[in-house]
Structure formats: C-alpha cells, structure tokens
C-alpha atoms as a PDB file:
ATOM      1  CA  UNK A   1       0.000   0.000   0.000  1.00  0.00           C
ATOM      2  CA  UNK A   2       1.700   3.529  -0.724  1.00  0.00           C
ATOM      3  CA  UNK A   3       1.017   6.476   1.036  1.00  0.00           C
ATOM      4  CA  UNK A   4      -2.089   8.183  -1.323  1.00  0.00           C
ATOM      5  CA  UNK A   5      -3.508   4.748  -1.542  1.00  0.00           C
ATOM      6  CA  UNK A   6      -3.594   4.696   2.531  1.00  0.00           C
ATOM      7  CA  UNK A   7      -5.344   8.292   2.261  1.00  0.00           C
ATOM      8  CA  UNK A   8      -7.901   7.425  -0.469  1.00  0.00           C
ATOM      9  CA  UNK A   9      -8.675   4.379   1.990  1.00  0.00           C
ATOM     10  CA  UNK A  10      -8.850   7.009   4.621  1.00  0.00           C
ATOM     11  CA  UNK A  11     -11.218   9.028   3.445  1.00  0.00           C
ATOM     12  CA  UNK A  12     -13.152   6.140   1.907  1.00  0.00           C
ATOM     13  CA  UNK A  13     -13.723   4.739   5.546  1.00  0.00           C
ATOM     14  CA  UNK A  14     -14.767   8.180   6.537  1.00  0.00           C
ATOM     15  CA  UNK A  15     -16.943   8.710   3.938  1.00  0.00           C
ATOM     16  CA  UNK A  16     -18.856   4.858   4.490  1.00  0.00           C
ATOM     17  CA  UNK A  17     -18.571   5.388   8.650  1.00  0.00           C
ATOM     18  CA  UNK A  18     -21.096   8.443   7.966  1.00  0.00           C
ATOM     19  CA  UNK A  19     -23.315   6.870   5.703  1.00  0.00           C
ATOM     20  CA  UNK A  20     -23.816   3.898   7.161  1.00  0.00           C
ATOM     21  CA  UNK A  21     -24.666   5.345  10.854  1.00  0.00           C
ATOM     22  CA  UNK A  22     -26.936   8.027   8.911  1.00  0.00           C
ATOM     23  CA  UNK A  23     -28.681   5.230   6.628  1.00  0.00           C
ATOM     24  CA  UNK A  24     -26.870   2.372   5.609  1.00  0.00           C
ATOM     25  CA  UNK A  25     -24.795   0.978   3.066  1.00  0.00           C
ATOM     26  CA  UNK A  26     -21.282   2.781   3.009  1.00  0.00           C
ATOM     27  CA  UNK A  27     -19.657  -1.011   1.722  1.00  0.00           C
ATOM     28  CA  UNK A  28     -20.737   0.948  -1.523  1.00  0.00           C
ATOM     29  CA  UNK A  29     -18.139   3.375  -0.957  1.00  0.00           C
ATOM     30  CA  UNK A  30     -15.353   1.591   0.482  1.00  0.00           C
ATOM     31  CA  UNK A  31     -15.621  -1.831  -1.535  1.00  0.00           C
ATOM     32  CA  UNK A  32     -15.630  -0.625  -4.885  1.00  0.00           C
ATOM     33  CA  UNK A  33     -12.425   1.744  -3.626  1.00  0.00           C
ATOM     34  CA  UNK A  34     -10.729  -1.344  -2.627  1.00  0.00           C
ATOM     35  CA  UNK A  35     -11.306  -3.246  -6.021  1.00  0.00           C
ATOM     36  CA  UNK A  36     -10.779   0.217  -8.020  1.00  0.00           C
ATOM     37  CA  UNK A  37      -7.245   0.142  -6.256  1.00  0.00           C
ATOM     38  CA  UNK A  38      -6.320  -3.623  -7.322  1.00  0.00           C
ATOM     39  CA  UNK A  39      -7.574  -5.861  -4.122  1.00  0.00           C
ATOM     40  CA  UNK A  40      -8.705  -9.363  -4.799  1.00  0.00           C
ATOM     41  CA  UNK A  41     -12.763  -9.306  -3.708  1.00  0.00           C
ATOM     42  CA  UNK A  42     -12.967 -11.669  -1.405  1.00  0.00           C
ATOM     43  CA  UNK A  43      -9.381  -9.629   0.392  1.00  0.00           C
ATOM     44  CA  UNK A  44     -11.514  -6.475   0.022  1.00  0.00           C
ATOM     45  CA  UNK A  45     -14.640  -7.760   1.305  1.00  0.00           C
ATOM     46  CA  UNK A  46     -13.094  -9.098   4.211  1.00  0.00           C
ATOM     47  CA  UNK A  47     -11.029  -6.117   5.524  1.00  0.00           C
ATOM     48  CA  UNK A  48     -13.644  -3.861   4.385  1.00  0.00           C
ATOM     49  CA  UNK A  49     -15.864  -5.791   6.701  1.00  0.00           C
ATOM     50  CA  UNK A  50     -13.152  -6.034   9.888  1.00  0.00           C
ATOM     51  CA  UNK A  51     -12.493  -1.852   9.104  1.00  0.00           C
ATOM     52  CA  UNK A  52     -15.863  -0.969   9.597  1.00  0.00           C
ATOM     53  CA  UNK A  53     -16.388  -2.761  12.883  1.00  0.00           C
ATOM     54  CA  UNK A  54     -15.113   0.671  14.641  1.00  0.00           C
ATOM     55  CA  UNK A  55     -17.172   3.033  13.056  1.00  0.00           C
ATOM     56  CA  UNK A  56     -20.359   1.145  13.740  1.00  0.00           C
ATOM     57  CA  UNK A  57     -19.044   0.822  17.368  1.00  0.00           C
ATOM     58  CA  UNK A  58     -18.690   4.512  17.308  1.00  0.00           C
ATOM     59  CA  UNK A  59     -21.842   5.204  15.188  1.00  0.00           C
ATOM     60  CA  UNK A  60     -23.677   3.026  17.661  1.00  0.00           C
ATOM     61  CA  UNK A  61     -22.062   5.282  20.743  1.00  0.00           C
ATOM     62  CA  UNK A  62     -23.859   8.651  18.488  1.00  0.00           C
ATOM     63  CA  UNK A  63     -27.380   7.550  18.727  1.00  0.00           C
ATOM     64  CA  UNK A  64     -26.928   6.117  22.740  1.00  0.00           C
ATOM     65  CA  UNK A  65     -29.503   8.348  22.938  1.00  0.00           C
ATOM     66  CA  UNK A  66     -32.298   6.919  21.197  1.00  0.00           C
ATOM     67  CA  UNK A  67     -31.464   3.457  22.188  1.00  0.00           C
ATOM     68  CA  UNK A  68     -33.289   4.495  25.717  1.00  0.00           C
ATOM     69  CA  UNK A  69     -36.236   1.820  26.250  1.00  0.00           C
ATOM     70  CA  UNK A  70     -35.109  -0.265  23.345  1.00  0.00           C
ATOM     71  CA  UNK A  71     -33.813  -2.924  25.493  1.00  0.00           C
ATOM     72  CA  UNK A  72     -36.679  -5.743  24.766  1.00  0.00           C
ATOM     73  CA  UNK A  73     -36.098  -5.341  21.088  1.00  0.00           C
ATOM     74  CA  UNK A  74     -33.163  -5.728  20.848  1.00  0.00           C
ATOM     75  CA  UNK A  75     -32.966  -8.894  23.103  1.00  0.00           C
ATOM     76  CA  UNK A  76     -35.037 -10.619  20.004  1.00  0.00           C
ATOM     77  CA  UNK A  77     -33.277  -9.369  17.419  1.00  0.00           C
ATOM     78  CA  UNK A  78     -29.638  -9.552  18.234  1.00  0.00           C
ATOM     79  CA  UNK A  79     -29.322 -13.092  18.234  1.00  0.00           C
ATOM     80  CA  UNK A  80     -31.233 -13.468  15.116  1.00  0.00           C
ATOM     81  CA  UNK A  81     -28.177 -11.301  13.805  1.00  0.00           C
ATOM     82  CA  UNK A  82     -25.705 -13.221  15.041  1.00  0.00           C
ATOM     83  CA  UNK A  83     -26.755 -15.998  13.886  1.00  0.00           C
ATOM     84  CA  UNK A  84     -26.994 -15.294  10.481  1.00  0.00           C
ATOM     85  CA  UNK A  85     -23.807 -12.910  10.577  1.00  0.00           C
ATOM     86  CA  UNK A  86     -22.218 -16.694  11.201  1.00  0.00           C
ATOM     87  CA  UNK A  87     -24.255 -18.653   8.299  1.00  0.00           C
ATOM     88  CA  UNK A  88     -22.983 -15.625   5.845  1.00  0.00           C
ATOM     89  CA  UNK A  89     -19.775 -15.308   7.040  1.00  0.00           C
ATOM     90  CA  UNK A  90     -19.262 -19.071   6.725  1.00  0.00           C
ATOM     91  CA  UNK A  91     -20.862 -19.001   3.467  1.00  0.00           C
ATOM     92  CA  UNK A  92     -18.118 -16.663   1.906  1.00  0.00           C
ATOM     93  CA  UNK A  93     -15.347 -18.945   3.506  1.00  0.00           C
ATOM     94  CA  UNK A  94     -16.658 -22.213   2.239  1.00  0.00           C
ATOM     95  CA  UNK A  95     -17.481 -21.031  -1.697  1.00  0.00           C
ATOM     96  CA  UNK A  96     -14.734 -20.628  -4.158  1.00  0.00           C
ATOM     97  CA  UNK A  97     -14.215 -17.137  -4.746  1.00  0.00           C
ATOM     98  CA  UNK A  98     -15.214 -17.181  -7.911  1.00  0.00           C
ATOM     99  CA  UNK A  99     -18.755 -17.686  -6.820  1.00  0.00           C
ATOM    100  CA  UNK A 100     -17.902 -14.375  -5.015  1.00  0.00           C
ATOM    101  CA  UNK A 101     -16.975 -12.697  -7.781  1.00  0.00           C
ATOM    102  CA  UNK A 102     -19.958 -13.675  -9.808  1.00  0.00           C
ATOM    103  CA  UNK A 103     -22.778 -13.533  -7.061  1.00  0.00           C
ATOM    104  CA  UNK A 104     -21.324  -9.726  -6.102  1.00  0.00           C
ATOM    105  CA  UNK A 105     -22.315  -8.204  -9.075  1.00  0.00           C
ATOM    106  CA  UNK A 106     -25.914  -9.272  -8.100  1.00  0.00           C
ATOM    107  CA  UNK A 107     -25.540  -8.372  -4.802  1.00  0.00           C
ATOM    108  CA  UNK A 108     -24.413  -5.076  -5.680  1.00  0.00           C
ATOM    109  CA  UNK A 109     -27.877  -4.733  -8.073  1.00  0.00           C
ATOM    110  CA  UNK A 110     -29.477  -5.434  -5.038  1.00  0.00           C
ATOM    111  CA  UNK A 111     -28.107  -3.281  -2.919  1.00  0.00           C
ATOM    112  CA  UNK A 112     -28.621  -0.320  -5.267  1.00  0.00           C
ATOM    113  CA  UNK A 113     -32.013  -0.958  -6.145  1.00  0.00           C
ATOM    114  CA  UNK A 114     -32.917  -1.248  -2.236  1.00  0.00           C
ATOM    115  CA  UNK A 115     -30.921   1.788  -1.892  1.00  0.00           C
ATOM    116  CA  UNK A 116     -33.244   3.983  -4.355  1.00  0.00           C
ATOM    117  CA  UNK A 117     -36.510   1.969  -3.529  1.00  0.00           C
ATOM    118  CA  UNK A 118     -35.918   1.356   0.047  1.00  0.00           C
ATOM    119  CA  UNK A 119     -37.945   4.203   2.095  1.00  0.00           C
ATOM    120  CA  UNK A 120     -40.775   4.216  -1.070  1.00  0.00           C
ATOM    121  CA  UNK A 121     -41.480  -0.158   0.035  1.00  0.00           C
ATOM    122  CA  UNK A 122     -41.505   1.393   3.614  1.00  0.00           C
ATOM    123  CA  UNK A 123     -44.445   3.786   2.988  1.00  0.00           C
ATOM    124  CA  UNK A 124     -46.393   1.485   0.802  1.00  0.00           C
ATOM    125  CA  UNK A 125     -45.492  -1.568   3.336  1.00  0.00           C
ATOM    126  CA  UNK A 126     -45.893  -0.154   6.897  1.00  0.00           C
ATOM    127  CA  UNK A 127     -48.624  -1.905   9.449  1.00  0.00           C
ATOM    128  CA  UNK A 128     -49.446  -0.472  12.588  1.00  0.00           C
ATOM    129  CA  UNK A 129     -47.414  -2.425  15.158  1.00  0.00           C
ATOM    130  CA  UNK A 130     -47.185  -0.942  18.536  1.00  0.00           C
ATOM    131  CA  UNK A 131     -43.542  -0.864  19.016  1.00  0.00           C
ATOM    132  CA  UNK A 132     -43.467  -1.754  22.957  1.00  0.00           C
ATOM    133  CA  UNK A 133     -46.216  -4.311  22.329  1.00  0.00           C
ATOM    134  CA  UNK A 134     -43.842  -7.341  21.059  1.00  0.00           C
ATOM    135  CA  UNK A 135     -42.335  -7.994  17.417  1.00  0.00           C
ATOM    136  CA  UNK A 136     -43.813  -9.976  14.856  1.00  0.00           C
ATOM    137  CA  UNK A 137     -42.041 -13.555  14.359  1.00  0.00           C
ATOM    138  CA  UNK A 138     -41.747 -12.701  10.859  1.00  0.00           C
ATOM    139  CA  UNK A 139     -39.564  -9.528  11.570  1.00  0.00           C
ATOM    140  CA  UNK A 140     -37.328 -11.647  13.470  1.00  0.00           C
ATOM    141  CA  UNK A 141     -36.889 -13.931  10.718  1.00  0.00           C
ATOM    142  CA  UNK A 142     -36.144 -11.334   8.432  1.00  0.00           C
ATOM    143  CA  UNK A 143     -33.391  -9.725  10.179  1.00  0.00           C
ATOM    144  CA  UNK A 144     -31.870 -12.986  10.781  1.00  0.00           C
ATOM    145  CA  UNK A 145     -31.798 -13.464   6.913  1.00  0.00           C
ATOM    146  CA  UNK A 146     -30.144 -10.020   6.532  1.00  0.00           C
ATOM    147  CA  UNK A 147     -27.402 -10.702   8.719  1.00  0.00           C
ATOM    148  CA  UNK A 148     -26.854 -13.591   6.418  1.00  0.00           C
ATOM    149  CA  UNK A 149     -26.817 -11.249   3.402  1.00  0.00           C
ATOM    150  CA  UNK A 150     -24.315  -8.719   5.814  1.00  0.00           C
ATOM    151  CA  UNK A 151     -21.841 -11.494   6.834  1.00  0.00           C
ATOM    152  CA  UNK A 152     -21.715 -12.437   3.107  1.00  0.00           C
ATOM    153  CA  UNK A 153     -21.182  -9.385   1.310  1.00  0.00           C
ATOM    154  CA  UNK A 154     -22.521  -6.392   4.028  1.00  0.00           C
ATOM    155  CA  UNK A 155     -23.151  -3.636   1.010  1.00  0.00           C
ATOM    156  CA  UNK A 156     -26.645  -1.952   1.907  1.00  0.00           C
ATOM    157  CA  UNK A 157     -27.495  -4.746   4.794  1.00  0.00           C
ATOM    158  CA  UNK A 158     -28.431  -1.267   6.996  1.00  0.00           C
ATOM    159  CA  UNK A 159     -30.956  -0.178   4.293  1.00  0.00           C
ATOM    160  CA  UNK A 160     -32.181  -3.432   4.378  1.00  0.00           C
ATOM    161  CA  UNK A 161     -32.318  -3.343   8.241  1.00  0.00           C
ATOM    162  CA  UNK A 162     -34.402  -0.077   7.759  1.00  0.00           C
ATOM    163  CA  UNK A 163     -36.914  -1.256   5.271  1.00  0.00           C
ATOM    164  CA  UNK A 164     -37.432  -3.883   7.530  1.00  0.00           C
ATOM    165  CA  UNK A 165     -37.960  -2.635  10.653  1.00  0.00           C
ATOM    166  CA  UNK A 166     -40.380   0.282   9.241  1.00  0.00           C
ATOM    167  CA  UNK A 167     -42.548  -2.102   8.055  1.00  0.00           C
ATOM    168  CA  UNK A 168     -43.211  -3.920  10.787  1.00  0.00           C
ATOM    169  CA  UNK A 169     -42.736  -1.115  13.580  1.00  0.00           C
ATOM    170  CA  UNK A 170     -43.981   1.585  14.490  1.00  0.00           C
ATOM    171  CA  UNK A 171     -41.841   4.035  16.013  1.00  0.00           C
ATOM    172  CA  UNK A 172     -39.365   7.034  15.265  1.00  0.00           C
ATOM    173  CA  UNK A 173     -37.501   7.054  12.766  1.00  0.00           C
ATOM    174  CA  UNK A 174     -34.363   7.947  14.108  1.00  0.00           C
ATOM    175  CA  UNK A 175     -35.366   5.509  17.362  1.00  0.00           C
ATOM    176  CA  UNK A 176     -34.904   2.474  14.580  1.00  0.00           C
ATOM    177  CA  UNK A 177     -31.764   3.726  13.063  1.00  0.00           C
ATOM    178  CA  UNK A 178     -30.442   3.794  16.461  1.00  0.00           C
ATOM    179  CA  UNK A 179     -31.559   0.241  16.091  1.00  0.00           C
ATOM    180  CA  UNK A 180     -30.506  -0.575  12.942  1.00  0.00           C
ATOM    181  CA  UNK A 181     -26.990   0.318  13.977  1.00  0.00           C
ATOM    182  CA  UNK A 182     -26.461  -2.207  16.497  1.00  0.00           C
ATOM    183  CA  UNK A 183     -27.988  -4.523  14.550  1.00  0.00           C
ATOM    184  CA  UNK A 184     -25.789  -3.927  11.844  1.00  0.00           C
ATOM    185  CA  UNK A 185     -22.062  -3.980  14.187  1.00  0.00           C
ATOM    186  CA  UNK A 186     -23.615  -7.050  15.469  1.00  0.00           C
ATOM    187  CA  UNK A 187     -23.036  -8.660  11.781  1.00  0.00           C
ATOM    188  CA  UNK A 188     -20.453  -7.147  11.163  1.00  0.00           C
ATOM    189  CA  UNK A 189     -18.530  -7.728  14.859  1.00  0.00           C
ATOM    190  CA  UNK A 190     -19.785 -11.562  14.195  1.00  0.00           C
ATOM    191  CA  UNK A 191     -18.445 -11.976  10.555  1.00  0.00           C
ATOM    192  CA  UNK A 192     -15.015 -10.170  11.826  1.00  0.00           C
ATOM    193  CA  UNK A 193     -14.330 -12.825  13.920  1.00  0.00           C
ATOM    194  CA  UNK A 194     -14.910 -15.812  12.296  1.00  0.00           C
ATOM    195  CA  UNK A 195     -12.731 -13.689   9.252  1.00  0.00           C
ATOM    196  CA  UNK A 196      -9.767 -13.419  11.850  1.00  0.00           C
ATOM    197  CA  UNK A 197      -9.868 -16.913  12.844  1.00  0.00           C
ATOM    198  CA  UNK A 198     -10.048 -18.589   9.183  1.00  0.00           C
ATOM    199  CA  UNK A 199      -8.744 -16.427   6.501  1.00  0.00           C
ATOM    200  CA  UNK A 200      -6.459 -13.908   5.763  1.00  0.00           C
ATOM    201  CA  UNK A 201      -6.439 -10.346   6.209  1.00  0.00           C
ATOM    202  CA  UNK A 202      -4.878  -7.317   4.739  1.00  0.00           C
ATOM    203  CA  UNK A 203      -4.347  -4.897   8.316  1.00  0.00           C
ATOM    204  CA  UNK A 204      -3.412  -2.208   6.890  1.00  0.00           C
ATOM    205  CA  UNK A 205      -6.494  -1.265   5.155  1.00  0.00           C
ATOM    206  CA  UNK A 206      -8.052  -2.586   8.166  1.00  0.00           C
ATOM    207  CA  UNK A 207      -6.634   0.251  10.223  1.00  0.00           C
ATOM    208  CA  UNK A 208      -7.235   2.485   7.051  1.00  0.00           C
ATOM    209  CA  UNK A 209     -11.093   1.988   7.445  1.00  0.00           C
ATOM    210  CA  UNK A 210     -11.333   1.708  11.110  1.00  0.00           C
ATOM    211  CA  UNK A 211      -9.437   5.064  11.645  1.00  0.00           C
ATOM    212  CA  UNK A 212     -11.375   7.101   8.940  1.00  0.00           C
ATOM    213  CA  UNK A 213     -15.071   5.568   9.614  1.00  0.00           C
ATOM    214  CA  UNK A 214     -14.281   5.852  13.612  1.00  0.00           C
ATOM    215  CA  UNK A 215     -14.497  10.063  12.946  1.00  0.00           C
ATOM    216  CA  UNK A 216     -17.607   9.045  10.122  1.00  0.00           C
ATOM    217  CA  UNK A 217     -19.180   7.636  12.715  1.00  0.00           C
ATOM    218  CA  UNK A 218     -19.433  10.484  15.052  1.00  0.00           C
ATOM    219  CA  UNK A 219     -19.955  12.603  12.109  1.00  0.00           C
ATOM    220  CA  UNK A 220     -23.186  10.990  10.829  1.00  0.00           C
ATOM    221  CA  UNK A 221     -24.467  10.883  14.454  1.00  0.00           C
ATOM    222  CA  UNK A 222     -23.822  14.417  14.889  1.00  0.00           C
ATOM    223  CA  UNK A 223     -24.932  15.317  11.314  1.00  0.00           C
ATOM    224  CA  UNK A 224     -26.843  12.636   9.501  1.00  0.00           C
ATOM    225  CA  UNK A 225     -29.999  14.717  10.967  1.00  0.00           C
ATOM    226  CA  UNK A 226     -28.989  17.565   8.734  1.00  0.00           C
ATOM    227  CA  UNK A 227     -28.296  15.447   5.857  1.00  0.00           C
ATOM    228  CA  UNK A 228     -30.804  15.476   2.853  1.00  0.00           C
ATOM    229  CA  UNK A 229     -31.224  11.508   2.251  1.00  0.00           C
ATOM    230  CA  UNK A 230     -31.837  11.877  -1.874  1.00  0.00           C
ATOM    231  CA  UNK A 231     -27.966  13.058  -1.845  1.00  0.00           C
ATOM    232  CA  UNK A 232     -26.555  10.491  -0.089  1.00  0.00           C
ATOM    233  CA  UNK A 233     -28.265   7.974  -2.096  1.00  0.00           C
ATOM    234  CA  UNK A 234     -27.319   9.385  -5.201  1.00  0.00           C
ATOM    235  CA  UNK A 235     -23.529   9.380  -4.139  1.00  0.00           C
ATOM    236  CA  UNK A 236     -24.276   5.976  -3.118  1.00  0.00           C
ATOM    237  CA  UNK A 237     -25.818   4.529  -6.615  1.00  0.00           C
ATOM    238  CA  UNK A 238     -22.727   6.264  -8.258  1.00  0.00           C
ATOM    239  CA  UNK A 239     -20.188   4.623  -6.531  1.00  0.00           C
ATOM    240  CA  UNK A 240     -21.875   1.398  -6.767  1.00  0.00           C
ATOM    241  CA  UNK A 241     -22.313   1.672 -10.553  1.00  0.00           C
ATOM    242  CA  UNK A 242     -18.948   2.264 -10.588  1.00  0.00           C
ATOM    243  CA  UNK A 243     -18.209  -0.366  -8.769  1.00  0.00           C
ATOM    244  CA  UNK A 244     -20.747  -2.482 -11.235  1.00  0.00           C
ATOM    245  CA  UNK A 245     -18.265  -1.316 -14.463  1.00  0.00           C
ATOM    246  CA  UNK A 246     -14.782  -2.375 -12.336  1.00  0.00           C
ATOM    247  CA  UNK A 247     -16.282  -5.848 -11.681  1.00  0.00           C
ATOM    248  CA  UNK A 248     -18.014  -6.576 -15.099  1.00  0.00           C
END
C-alpha cells in the first residue's frame, strides 16, 4: 500500500462510517475503492468488513440516545443477527471465490435498487405495530436473513435493516436507526471474527477503514440529521455503478 492509496482508503472509511450510521450501506463506498485500487474481492470484502467494525461501534455510541427503552427489542433481534452474521460469514469462507466474484455483481444490483426503492417499500409496506407491544415472528426472521446477506457481502445490509424494521414497527424514525446500527455492528462484529480466525487479512487497510469511519461515525451521528437523504443515495448509486463497471 503507498502512502495516497492509505489516504484514499482514509477518506473512503470516513466517507462509508457516515453513511452507514446516517442510513446504511457505506460497503458501496469503500468496496468498490478497494477493487478500483487492485484488491482481490474476497481480500476487500473481508477487511472492508473487519475496518468498519469501529465506526459502527462509534456510530452506535452517536445515537446512545435513542437506544433508551429499546432494550426488549433488541434482546429478540440480536441473536437473530448473530446468527446469520455466522451462516454468511461461513458461506463466503466455504465457496470458491469465484462464486464471489460472480454472485457480487448481483448483490451489488441489489443493494442499489434497495438503496433507491428502500424508504418508497416502507411507505407502501408499513402496518401499525405498537412498538413496545412485542415484534412480529416474521420480523425476526427477516433480520436474521439479513445478517446472512451482511456477513456475506454487508453492502446496503443497513438499508435493508431499515426497510425492515419500518414495516413492521412503528416508532421514530431515528429511534430504529439507532436500532438498525447495532444490529448492523452485530453482523459485522460476528463476521469479523470468524474472518480473523479462518482467513487472511490485509491490516493495513483494516486500520485504514477503522481510523477514517471511527471520525464518520461520530460525524453521521452528529450530522446525519442535517443530511438530505436523496444526496446520499445518489452518491451511493454512483459509486456502486462504478463499482458495477470495475467488476463486469
């Protein structure tokens, strides 16, 4: 790695530690920067995945404040996470690579197409579930399959997290981002580990993307408020089209 590439990293970790505490799916910023810079996929995916562990940590920290009185939902959901953080994280150790490389151009579809259509299935989708009443068995199954999609790939899993959880809750907005957050470290925090134990790891763009989405974490906490959601998600579909024309 030479110096510019560690500050393109950098600011590529900053950049997806912001988005994804503010809405989800910053993988589409630092992935395809990995790839544009010559990483193998499956490398990139992998420290990509291990770098942002921090900034959802710290993103997580940001919205402490809306996690008040979310304890009981979270004790469902969490281990749904886990356990598919470990199915998906498994799954991208026990494929060839190649099957990576081919099923990540679809994943990436997917991700951008959630990314543009996400909050319009919301509105069209919601039910009126009293959010301190108990959580439909269906929304627990759901979240479980979406940490298998986030310890797989991980691009967009917190917009996925979002649709789902606005559909079949009824609460603030920025009360289930709070929750989608930990949700999200959860997979990610899962899929780390079992990374460190059975495959290898490029550190230095781990510590790249920890150290710049640590600071995008706070920053999206602080600021994602602000933040007009249309821009973001434009900056998001171009960096995953680009992404789209690296890979193809």
């Amino acid at each position: 790695m030479t110096f510019w590439d560690g500050v393109i990293i950098v600011i590529a970790g900053m950049a997806a530690g912001t988005i994804n505490t503010v809405v989800g799916s910053g993988s589409l910023i630092t992935f395809p920067t990995l790839l544009a810079l010559g990483y193998p996929p499956v490398l990139a995916n992998v420290s990509n995945n291990i770098g942002l562990v921090p900034g959802a940590l710290s993103g997580v920290y940001g919205y402490r404040r809306e996690l008040t009185g979310q304890r009981h939902r979270l004790r469902r959901l969490v281990p749904a996470s886990v356990i598919g953080a470990l199915i998906g994280a498994l799954l991208l150790l026990a494929l060839p690579s190649s099957v990576f490389e081919r099923v990540v151009v679809v994943l990436i579809v997917i991700a951008l197409v959630l990314v543009l259509l996400g909050p319009r299935l919301s509105r069209r989708l919601a039910r009126p579930h009293d959010a301190h009443t108990g959580l439909a068995p269906v929304l627990v199954i759901l979240v479980g399959l979406a940490g298998v999609y986030g310890g797989y790939f991980g691009a967009a899993q917190g917009i996925i997290l979002i649709a789902v959880l606005g559909i079949f809750v009824l609460d603030d907005l920025q009360r289930l981002n709070a929750t989608k957050n930990v949700l999200a470290m959860t997979v990610n925090l899962v899929a780390s580990f079992v990374f460190v134990i059975a495959t290898d790891v490029d550190w230095a763009v781990v510590a790249c993307i920890a150290a710049g989405s640590i600071v995008g974490g706070q920053l999206g906490a602080t600021f994602g408020r602000r933040l007009d959601p249309r821009a973001l998600r434009a900056l998001i579909v171009v960096v995953g089209v680009t992404a789209l024309i690296r890979l193809l």
